[in-house]
N, C-alpha and C. Protein backbone atom coordinates (compact mmCIF):
# COMPACT_ATOMS: atom_id res chain seq x y z
N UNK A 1 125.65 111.80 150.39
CA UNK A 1 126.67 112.27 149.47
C UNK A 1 126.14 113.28 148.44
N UNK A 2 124.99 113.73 148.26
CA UNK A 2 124.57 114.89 147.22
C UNK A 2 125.40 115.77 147.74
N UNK A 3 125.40 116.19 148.61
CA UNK A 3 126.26 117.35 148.89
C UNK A 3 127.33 117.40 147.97
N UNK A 4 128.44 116.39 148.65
CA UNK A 4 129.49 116.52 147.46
C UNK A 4 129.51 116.75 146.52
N UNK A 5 128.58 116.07 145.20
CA UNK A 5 128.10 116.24 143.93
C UNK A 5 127.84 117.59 143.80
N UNK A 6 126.86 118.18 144.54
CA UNK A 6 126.36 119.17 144.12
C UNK A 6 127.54 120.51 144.37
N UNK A 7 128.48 120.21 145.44
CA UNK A 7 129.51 121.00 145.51
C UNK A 7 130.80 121.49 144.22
N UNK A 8 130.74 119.64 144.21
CA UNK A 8 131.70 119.95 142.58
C UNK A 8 131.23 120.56 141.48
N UNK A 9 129.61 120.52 141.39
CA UNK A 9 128.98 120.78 140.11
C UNK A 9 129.37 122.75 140.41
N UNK A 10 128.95 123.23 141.60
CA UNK A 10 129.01 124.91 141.71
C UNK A 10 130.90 125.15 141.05
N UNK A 11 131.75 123.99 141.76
CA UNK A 11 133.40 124.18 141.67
C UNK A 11 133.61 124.41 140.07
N UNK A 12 132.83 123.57 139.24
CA UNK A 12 133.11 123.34 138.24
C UNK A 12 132.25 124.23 137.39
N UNK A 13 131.18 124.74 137.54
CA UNK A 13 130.13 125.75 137.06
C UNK A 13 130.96 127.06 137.33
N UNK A 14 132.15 127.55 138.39
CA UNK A 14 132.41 128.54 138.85
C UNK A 14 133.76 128.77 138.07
N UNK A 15 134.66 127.35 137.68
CA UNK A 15 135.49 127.08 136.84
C UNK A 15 135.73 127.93 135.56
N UNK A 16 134.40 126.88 135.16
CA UNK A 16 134.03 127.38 133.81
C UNK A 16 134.05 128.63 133.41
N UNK A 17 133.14 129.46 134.22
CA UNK A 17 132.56 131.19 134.27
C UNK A 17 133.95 132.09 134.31
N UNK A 18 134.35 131.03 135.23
CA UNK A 18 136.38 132.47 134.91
C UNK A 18 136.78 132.15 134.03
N UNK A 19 137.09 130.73 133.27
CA UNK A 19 137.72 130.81 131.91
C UNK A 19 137.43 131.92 130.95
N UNK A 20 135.77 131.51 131.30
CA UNK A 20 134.80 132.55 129.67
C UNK A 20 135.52 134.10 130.01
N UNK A 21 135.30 134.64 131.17
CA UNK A 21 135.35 135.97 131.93
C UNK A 21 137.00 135.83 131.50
N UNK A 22 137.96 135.26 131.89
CA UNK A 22 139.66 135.42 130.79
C UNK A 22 139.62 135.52 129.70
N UNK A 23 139.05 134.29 129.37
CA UNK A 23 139.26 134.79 127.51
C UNK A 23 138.12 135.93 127.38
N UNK A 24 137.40 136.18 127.57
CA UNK A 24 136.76 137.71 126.94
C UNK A 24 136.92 138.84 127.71
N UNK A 25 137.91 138.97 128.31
CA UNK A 25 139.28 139.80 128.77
C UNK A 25 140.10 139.59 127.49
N UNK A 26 140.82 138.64 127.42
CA UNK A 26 141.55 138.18 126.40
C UNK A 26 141.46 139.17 125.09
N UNK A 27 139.58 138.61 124.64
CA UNK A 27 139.46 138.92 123.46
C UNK A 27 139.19 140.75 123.23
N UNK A 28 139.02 140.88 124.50
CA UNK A 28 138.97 142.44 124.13
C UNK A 28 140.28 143.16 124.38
N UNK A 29 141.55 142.66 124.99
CA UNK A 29 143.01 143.28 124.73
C UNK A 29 143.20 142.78 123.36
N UNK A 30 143.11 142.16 122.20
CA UNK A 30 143.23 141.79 121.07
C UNK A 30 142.64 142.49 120.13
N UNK A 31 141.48 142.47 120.84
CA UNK A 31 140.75 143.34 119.28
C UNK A 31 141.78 144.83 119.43
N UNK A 32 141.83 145.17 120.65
CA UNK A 32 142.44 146.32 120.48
C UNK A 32 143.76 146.79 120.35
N UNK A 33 144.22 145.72 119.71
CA UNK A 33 145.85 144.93 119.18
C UNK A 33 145.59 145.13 117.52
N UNK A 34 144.35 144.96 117.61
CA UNK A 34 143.56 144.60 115.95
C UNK A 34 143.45 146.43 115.29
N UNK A 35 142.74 147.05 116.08
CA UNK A 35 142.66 148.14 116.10
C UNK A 35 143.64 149.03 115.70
N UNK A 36 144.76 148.84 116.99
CA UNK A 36 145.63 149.72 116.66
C UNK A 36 146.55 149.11 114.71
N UNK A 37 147.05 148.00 114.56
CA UNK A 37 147.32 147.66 113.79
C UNK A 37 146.92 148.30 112.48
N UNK A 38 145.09 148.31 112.48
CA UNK A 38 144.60 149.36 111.80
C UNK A 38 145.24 150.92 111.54
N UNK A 39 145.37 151.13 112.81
CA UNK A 39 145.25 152.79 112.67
C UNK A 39 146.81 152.92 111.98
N UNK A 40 147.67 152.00 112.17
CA UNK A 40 149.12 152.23 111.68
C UNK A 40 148.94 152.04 110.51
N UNK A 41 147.90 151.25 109.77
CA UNK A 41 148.33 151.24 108.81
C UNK A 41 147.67 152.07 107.86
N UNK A 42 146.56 152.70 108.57
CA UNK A 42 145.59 154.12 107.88
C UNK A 42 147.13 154.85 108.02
N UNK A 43 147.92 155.31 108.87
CA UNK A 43 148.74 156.47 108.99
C UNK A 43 149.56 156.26 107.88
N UNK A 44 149.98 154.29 107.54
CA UNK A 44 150.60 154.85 106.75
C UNK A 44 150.41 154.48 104.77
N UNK A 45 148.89 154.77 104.90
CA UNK A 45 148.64 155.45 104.06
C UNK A 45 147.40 154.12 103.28
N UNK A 46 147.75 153.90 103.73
CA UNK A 46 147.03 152.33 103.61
C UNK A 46 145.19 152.53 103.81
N UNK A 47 144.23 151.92 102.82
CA UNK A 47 143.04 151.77 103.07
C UNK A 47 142.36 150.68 104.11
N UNK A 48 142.29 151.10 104.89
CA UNK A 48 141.82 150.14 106.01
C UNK A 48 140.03 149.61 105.44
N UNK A 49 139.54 150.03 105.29
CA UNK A 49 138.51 149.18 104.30
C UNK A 49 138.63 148.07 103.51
N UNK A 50 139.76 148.48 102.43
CA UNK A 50 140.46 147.44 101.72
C UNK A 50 141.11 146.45 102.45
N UNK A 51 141.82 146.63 103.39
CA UNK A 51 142.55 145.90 103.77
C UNK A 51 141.93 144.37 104.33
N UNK A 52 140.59 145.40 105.19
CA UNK A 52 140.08 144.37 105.74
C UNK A 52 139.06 143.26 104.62
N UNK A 53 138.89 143.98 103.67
CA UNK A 53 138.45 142.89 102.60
C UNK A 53 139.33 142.02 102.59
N UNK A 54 140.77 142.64 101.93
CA UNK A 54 141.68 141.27 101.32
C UNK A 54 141.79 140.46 102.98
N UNK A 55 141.76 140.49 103.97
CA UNK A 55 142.12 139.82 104.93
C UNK A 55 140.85 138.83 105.28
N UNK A 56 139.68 139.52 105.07
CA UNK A 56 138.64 138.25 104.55
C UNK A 56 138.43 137.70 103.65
N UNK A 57 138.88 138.15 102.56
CA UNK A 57 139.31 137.17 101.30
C UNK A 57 140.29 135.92 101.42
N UNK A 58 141.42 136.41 102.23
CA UNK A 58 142.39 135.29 102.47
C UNK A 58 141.96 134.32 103.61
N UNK A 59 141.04 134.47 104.11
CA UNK A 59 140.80 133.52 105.27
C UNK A 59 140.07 132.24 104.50
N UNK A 60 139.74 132.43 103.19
CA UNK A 60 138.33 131.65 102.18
C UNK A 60 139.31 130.82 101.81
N UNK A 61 138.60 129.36 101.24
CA UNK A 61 139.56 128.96 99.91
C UNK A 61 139.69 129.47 98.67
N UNK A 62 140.89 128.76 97.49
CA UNK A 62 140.68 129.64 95.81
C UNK A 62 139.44 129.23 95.61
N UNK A 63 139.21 128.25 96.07
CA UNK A 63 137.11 127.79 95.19
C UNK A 63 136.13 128.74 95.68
N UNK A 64 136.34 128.88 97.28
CA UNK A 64 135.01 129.79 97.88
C UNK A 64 135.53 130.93 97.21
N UNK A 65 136.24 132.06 97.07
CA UNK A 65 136.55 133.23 96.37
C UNK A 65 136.38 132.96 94.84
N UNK A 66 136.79 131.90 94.63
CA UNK A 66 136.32 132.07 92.70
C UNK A 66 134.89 132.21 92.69
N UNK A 67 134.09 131.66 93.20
CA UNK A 67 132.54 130.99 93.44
C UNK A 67 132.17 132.69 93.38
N UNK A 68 132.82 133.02 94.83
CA UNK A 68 132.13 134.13 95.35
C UNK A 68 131.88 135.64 94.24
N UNK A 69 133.42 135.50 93.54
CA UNK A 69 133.49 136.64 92.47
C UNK A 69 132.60 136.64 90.91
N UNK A 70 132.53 134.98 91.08
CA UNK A 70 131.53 134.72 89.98
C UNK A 70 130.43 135.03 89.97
N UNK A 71 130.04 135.35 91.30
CA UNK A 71 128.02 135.42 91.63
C UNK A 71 128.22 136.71 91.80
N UNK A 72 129.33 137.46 92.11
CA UNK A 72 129.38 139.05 92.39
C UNK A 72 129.57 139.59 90.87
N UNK A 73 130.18 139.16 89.89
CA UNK A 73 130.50 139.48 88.29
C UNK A 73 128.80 139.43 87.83
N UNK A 74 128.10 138.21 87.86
CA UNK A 74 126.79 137.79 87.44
C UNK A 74 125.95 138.82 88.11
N UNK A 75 125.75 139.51 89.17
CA UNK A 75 124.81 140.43 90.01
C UNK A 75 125.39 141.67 89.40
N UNK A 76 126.49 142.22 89.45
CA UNK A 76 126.77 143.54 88.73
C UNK A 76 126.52 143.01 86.94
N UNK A 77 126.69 142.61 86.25
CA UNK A 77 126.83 142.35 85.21
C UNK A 77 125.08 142.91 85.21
N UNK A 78 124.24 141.95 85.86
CA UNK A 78 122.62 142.24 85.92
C UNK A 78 122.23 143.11 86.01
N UNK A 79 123.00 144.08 87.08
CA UNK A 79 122.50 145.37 87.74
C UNK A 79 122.82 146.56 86.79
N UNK A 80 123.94 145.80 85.34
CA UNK A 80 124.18 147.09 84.61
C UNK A 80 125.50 147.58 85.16
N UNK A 81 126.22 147.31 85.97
CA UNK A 81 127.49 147.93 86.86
C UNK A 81 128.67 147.44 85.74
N UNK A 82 128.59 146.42 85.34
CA UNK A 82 129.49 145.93 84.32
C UNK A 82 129.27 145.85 83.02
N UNK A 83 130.24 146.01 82.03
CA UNK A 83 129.39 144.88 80.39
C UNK A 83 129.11 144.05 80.81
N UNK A 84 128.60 143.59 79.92
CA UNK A 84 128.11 142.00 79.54
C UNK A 84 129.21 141.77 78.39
N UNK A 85 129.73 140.50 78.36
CA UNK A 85 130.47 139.96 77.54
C UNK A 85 130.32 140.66 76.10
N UNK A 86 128.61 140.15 76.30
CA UNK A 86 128.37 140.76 74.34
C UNK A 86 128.60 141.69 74.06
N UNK A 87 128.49 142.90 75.15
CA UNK A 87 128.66 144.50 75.02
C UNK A 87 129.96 144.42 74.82
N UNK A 88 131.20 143.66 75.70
CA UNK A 88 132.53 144.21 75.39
C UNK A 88 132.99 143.92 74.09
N UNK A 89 132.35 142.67 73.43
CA UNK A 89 132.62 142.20 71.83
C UNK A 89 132.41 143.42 70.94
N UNK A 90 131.38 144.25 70.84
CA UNK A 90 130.82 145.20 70.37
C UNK A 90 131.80 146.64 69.94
């Protein structure tokens, strides 16, 4: 009986390999769903840079984005890019 076994294991190894090979078919008609979406919205007038920030911003929670803007305020604040509190009192 190895045979058998070893038959199902190729059936099921061969299974597998077309799913992956669909979905990344899949995922590359999408991205380019993603793409165009982009370009419509560069045309209409829209910053596609930006955009794609706020759309990784919204994927976060309010805590991971508060967190995140706090350590980004504290690094520019350091770097001189911002006042410093005391400077804006001033």
């Amino acid at each position: 009986m190895p045979g058998t076994k070893t038959t199902f294991a190729h059936g099921q190894l061969k299974a597998i390999v077309e799913r992956i090979e669909r979905l990344e078919e899949e995922k590359k008609t999408i991205a380019g769903d993603i793409k165009e979406v982009y370009a419509e919205a560069k045309a209409n007038g829209f910053d596609t840079k930006i955009l794609r920030k706020v759309i990784s911003l919204r994927k976060k929670e309010p805590t991971e984005r508060e967190e995140e803007q706090s350590m980004l305020d504290v690094y520019m604040a350091a770097l001189g890019m911002i006042p410093e509190e005391s400077e804006e009192a001033a």
